[in-house]
Protein backbone atom coordinates (compact mmCIF):
# COMPACT_ATOMS: atom_id res chain seq x y z
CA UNK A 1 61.61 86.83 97.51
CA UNK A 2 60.09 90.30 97.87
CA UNK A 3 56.74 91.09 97.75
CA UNK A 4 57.17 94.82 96.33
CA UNK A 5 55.06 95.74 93.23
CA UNK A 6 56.68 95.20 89.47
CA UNK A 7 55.90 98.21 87.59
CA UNK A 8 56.62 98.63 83.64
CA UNK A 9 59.73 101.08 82.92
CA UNK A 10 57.18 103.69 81.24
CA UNK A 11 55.01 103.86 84.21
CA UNK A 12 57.59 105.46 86.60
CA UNK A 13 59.63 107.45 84.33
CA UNK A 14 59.67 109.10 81.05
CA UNK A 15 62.10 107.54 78.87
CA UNK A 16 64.00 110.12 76.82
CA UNK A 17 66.28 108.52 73.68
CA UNK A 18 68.58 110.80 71.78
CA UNK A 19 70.19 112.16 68.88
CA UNK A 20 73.10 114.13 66.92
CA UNK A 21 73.41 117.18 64.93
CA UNK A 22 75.20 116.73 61.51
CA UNK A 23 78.47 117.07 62.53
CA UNK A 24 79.17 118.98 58.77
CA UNK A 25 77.09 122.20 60.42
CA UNK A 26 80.00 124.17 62.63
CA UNK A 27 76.93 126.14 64.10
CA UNK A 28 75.58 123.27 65.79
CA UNK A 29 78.84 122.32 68.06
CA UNK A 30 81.12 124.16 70.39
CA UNK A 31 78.10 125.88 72.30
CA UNK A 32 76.94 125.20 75.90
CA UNK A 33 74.66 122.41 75.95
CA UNK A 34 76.49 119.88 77.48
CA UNK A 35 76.01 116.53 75.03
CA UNK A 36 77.08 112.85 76.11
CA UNK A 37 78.28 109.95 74.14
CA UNK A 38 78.63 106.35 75.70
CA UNK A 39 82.42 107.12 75.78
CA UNK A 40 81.84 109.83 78.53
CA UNK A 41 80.30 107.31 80.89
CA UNK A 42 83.04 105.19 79.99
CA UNK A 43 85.21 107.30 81.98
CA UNK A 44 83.83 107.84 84.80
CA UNK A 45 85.01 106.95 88.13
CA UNK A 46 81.48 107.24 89.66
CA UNK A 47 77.73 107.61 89.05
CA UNK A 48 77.84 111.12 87.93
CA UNK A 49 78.26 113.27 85.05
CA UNK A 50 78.79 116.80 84.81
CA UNK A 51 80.70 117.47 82.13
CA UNK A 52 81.04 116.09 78.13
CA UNK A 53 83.86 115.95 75.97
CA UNK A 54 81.76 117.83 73.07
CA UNK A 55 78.98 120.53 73.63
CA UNK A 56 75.97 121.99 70.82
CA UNK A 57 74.56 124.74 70.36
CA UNK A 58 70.44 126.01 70.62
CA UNK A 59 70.25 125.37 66.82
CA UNK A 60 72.01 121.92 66.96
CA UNK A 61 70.06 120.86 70.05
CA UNK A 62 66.75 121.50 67.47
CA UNK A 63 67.93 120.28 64.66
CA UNK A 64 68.15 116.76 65.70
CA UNK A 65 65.87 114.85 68.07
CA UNK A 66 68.16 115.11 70.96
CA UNK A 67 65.84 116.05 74.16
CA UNK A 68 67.82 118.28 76.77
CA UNK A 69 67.28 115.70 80.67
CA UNK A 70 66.79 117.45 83.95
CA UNK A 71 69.69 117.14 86.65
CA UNK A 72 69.01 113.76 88.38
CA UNK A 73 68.16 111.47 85.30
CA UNK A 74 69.38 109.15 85.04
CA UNK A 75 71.44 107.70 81.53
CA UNK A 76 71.84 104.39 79.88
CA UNK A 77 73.47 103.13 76.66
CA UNK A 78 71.50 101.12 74.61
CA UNK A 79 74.03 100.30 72.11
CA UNK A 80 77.91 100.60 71.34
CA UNK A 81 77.87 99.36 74.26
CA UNK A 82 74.65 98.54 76.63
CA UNK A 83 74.82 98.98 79.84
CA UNK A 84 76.66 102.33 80.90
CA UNK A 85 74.77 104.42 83.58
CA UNK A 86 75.34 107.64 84.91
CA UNK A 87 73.59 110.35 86.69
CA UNK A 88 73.40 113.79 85.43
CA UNK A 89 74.15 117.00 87.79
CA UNK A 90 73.30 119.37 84.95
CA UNK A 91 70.79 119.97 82.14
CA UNK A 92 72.26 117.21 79.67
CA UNK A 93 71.38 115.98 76.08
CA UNK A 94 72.68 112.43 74.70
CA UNK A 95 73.51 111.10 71.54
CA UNK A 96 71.24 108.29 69.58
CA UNK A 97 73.06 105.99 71.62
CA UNK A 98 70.85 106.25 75.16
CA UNK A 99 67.24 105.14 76.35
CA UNK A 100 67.85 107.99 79.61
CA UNK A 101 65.30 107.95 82.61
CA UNK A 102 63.67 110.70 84.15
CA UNK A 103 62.59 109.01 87.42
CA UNK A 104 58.93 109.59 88.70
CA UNK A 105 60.08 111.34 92.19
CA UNK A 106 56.99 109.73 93.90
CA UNK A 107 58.09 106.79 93.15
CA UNK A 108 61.43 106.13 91.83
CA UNK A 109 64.75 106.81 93.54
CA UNK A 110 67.68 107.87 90.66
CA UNK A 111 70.42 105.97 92.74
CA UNK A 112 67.94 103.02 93.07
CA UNK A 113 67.43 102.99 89.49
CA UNK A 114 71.62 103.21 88.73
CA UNK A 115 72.37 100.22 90.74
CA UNK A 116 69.36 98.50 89.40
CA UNK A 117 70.19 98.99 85.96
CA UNK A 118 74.02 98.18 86.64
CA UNK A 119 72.86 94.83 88.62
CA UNK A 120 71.06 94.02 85.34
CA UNK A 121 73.23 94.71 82.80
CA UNK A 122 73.47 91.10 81.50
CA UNK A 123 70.12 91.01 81.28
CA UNK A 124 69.12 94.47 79.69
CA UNK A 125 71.90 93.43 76.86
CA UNK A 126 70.55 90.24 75.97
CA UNK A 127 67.14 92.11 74.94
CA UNK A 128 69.29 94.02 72.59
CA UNK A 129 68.79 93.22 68.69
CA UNK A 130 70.30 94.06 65.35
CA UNK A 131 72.88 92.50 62.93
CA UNK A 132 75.63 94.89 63.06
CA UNK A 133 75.55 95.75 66.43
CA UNK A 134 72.78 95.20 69.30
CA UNK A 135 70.38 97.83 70.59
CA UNK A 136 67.98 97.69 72.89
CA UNK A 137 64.73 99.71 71.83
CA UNK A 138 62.66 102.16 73.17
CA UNK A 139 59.63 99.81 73.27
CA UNK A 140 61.48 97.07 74.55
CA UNK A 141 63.10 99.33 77.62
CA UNK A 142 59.63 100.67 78.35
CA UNK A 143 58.15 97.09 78.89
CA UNK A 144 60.89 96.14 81.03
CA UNK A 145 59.48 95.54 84.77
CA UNK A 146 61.23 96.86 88.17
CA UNK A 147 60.12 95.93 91.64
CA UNK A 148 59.77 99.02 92.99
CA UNK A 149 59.94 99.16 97.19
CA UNK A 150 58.69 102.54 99.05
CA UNK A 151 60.93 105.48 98.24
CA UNK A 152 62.22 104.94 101.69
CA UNK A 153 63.75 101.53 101.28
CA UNK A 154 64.88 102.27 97.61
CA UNK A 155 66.97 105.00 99.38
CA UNK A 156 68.29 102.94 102.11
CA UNK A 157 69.27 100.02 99.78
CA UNK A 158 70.79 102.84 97.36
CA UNK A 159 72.94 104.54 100.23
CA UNK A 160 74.25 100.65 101.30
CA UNK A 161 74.74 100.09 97.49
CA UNK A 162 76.77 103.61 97.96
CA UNK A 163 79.16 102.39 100.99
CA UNK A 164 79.87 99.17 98.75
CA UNK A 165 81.00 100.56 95.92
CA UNK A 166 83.36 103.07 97.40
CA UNK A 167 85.24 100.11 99.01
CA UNK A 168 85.71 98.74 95.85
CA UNK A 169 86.70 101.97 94.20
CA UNK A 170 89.39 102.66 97.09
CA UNK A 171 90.78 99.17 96.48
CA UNK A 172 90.96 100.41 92.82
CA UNK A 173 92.61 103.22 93.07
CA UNK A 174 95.08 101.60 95.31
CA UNK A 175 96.00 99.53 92.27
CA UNK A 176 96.41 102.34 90.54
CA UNK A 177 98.81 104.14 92.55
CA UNK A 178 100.95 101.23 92.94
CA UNK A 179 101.22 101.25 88.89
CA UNK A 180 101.77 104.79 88.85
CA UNK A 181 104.50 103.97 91.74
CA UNK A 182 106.43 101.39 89.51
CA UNK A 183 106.71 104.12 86.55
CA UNK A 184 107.95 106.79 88.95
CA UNK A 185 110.60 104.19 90.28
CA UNK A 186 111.69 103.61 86.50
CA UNK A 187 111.83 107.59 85.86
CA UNK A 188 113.76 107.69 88.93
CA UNK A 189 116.47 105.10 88.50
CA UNK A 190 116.75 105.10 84.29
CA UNK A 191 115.21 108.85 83.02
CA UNK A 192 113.04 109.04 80.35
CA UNK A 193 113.79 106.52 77.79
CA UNK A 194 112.81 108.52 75.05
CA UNK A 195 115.77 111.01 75.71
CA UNK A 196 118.33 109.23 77.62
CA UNK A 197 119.36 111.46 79.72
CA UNK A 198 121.29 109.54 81.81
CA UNK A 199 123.35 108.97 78.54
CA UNK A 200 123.37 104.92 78.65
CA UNK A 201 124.65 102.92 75.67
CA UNK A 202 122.09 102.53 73.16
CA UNK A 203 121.20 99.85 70.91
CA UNK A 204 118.80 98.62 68.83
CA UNK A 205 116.12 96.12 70.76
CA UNK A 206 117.21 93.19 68.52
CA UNK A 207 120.63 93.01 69.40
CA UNK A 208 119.66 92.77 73.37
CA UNK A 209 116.56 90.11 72.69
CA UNK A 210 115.52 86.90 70.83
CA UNK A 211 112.41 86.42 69.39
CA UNK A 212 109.44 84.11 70.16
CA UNK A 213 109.68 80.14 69.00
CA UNK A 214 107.98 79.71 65.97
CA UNK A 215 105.44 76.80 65.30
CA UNK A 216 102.60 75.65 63.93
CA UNK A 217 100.42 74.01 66.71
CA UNK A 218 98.36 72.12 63.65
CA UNK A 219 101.23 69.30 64.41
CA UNK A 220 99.64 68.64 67.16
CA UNK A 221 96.08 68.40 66.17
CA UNK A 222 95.09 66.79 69.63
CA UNK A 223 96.84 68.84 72.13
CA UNK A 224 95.09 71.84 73.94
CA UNK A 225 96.75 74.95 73.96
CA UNK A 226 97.02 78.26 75.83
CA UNK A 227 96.18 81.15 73.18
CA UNK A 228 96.95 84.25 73.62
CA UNK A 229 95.74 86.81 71.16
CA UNK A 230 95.03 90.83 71.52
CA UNK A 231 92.12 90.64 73.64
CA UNK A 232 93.31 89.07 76.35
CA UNK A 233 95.51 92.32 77.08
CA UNK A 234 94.09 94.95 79.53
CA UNK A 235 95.32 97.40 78.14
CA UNK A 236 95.51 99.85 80.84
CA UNK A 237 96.63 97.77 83.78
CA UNK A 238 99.25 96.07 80.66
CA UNK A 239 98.33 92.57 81.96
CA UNK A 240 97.05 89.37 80.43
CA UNK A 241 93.54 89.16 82.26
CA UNK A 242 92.12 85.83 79.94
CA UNK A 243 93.35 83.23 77.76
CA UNK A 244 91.17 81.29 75.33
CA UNK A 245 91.52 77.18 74.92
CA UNK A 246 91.99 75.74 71.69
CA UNK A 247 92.99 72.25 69.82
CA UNK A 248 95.79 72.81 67.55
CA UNK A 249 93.72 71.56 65.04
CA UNK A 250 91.29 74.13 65.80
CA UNK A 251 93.80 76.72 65.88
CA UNK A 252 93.58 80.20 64.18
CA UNK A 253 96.24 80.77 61.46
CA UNK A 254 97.45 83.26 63.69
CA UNK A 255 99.00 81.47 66.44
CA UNK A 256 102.31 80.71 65.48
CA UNK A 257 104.28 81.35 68.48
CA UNK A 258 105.50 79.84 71.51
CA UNK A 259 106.36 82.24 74.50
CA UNK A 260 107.83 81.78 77.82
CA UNK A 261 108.02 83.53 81.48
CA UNK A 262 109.69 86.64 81.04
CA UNK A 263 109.08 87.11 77.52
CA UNK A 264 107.55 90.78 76.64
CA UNK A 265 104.49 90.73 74.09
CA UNK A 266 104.21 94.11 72.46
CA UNK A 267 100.86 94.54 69.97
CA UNK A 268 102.12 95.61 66.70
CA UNK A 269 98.94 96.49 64.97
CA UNK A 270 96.95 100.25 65.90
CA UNK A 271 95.04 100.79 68.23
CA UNK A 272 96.44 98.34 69.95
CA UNK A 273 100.02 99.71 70.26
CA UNK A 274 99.24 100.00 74.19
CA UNK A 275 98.40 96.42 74.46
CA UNK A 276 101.66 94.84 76.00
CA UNK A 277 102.28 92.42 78.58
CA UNK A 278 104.45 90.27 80.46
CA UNK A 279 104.43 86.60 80.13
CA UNK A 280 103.80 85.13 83.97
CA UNK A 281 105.68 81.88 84.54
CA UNK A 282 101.78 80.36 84.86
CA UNK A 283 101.70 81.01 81.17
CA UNK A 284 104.99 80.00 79.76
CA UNK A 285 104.69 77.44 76.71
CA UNK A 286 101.78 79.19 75.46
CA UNK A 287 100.27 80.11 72.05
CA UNK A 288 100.77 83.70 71.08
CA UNK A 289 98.80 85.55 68.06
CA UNK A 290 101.50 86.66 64.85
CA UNK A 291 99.76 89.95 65.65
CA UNK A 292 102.79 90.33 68.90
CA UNK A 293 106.03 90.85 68.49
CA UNK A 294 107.70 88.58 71.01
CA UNK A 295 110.63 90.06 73.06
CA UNK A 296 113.17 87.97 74.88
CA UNK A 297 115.54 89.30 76.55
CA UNK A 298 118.49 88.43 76.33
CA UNK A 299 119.65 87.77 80.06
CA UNK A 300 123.16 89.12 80.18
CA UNK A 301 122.05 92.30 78.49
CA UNK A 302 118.35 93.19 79.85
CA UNK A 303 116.29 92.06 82.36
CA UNK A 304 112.60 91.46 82.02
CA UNK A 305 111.27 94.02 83.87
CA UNK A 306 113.08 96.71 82.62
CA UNK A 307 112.21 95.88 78.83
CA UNK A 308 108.41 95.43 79.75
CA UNK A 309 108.94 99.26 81.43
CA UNK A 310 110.48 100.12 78.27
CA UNK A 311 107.56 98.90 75.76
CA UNK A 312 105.27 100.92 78.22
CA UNK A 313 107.35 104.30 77.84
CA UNK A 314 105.32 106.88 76.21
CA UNK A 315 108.80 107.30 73.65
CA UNK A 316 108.37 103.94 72.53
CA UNK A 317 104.41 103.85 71.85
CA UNK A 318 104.17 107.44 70.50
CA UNK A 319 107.13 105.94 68.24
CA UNK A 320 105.58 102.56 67.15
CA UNK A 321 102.30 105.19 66.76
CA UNK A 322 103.89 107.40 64.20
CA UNK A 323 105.54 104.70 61.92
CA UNK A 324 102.78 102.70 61.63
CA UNK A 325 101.14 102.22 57.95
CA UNK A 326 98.01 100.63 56.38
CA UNK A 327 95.19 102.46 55.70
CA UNK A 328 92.53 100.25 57.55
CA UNK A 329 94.36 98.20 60.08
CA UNK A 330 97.99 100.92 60.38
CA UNK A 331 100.43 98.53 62.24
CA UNK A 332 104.02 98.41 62.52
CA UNK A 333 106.26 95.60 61.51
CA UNK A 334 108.57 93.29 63.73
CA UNK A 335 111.48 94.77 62.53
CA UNK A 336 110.43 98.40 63.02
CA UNK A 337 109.84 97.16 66.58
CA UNK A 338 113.13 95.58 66.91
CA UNK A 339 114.83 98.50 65.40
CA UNK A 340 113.86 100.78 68.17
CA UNK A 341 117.22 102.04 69.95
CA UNK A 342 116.92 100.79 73.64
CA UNK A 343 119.49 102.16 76.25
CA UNK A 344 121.36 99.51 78.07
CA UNK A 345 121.94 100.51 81.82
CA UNK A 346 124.26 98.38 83.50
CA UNK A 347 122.69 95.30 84.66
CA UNK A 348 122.95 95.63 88.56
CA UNK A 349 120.80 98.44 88.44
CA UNK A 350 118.30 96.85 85.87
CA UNK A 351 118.67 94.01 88.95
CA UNK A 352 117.75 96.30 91.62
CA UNK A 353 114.81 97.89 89.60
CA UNK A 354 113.80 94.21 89.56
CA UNK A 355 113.88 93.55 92.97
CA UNK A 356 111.72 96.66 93.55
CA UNK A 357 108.73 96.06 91.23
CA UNK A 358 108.90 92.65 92.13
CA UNK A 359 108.02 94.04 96.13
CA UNK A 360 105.41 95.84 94.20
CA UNK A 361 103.83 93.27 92.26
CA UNK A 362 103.21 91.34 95.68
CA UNK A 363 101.79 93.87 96.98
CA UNK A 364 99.91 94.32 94.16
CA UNK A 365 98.72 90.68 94.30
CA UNK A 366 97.39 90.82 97.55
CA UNK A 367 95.40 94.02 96.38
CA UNK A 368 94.08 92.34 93.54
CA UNK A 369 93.14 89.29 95.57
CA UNK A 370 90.90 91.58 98.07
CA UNK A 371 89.68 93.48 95.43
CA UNK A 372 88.03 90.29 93.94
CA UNK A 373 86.65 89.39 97.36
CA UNK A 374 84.89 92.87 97.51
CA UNK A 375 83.84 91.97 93.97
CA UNK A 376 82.26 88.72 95.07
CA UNK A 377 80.63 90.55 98.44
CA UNK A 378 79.11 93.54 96.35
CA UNK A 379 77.52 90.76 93.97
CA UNK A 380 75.98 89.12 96.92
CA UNK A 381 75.41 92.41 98.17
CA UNK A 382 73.23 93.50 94.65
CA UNK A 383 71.32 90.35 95.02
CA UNK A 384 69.98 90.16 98.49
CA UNK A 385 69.46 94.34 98.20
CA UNK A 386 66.98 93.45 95.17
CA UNK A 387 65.53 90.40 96.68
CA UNK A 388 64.55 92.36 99.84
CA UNK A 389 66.78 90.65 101.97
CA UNK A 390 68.95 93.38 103.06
């Protein structure tokens, strides 16, 4: 263990929370005071922030108690979610949602502080309180202890901390090149979906697919089941990432459905349109939430792949988008999904689009393998860099 110092939160930097103008007043937005939200940080690819989606003015900035943070503070969301971090470059205010540092420079490294607070996210959120959603307080961040090494060693363990992290970004963006890879091999063989111009035969999805098999696991009130519901879709990599456990007597009244490998689960309920996956063959004979419509392709007529690339298509979730209704939840029904007119290639090319993703998707694997192994050594990495082992 190391022997640095612990030193309260409040004794090595001012903690700064924020706040928002009333967003009736037009003179308080759209001026030059750049003004971050927790989604900003969400979508970041690194540490820092330079720029916001939304921007106040003078007379906004005063009329709330947003405080305006020197370049190198350093932010973090203390609710809706906790734990996003991000560096500033530029004179920055924050919404309600942030308890932002601005270090004590004879004493506190920013970057040493961002990878401390990311290292202890789990922990900063479980001091977070509240019924409707958790926060964690002012007072409660400010008696929260850091051991604090000499500047020099916070920014040696910060710059290693660096180095890490980029190898883990480059093996992410590598993923995401070979996803962006797959879509340009579908534009290139089949067009745009949404106006066919290679001219295939169209028809509507529910003459080329069956549906899911329907059940009620409840007959089985002993049997453990796979369940697969909404939120085990990423819905940006459109993959099932986790699966939940259940008895069937302990089922939700949503699982009604039986899929199998190959099947294509497309989300029919808003904001969840995106959420769509394909059914590995590690998963076949699961659960599925009523809240899918289950696609299965019908194997003379489409092939797996190319329907999964076809629930992805911008035409088809812009579509499902715009005919959804329901004023809290909008969603679509199964039969507005299974209306959708589909063009048919023939199936030797479908086959050869196949055969290509499927070169893909190992390669992908094999990416996604190492990318958990630099996962696993930047963990390690976190600990012994805190511990004062490095």
């Amino acid at each position: 263990m190391s022997s640095w110092p612990k030193v309260r939160m409040d004794q090595c930097a001012e903690i700064i929370s924020g706040g928002t103008p009333k967003t009736s007043e037009p003179s308080y937005w759209d001026g030059n005071i750049q003004w971050a939200t927790p989604k900003d940080l969400s979508e970041l690819d690194g540490a820092y922030i330079s720029e916001t989606a939304r921007k106040i003015t003078q007379s906004g900035l005063q009329s709330c108690a947003a405080t305006i943070l020197p370049p190198n503070s350093v932010m973090f969301s203390s609710r809706a979610p906790i734990g996003y971090v991000a560096i500033n470059t530029v004179p920055m205010a924050t919404n309600q949602g942030f308890k932002s540092f601005v270090p004590n420079h004879d004493c506190l490294d920013p970057k040493f502080l961002y990878h401390w607070l990311r290292k202890n996210r789990l922990y900063l959120e479980a001091l977070g309180s509240g019924a409707t959603f958790k926060e964690v307080s002012k007072t409660v961040v400010s008696r929260v202890e850091i051991s604090l090494p000499p500047l020099s060693e916070q920014e040696q363990i910060a710059k290693v901390l660096d180095k890490a992290d980029a190898l883990r970004a480059n093996r992410k963006t590598t993923m995401d090149v070979l996803y962006e890879f797959s879509q340009s091999i579908f534009l290139e063989i089949f067009g745009d979906p949404g106006g066919n111009p290679k001219g295939w035969h169209e028809v509507p999805i529910s003459e080329a697919t069956n549906g899911s098999t329907k059940w009620n696991p409840a007959s089985k009130p002993n049997k453990e089941f796979v369940y697969i519901d909404i939120s085990s879709i990423d819905r940006s990599k459109k993959e099932i990432i986790e699966v939940s456990k259940i008895l069937g007597k302990d089922a939700p009244s949503r699982a009604r459905q039986i899929v199998r490998s190959g099947d294509v689960l497309v989300s029919t309920v808003r904001p969840n349109l995106n959420a769509v996956a394909l059914v590995p063959p590690n998963l076949d004979g699961a659960t599925a939430s009523t809240g899918f419509c289950v696609l299965r392709p019908k194997k003379r007529i489409l092939t797996s792949y190319y329907l999964f690339a076809l629930v992805c298509s911008n035409a088809f979730v812009t579509t499902m988008t715009r005919l959804a209704t329901g004023a809290s939840y909008p969603a679509v029904t199964d039969s507005i999904v299974r209306s959708w007119m589909t063009p048919i290639p023939p199936l030797d090319l479908q086959v050869e689009y196949d055969s290509r993703i499927e070169r893909i998707t190992h390669v992908q694997a094999v990416q996604k393998s190492s990318l958990m192994k630099f996962d696993e050594l930047f963990y390690s990495l976190q600990e012994h860099a805190f511990q004062g082992d490095l």
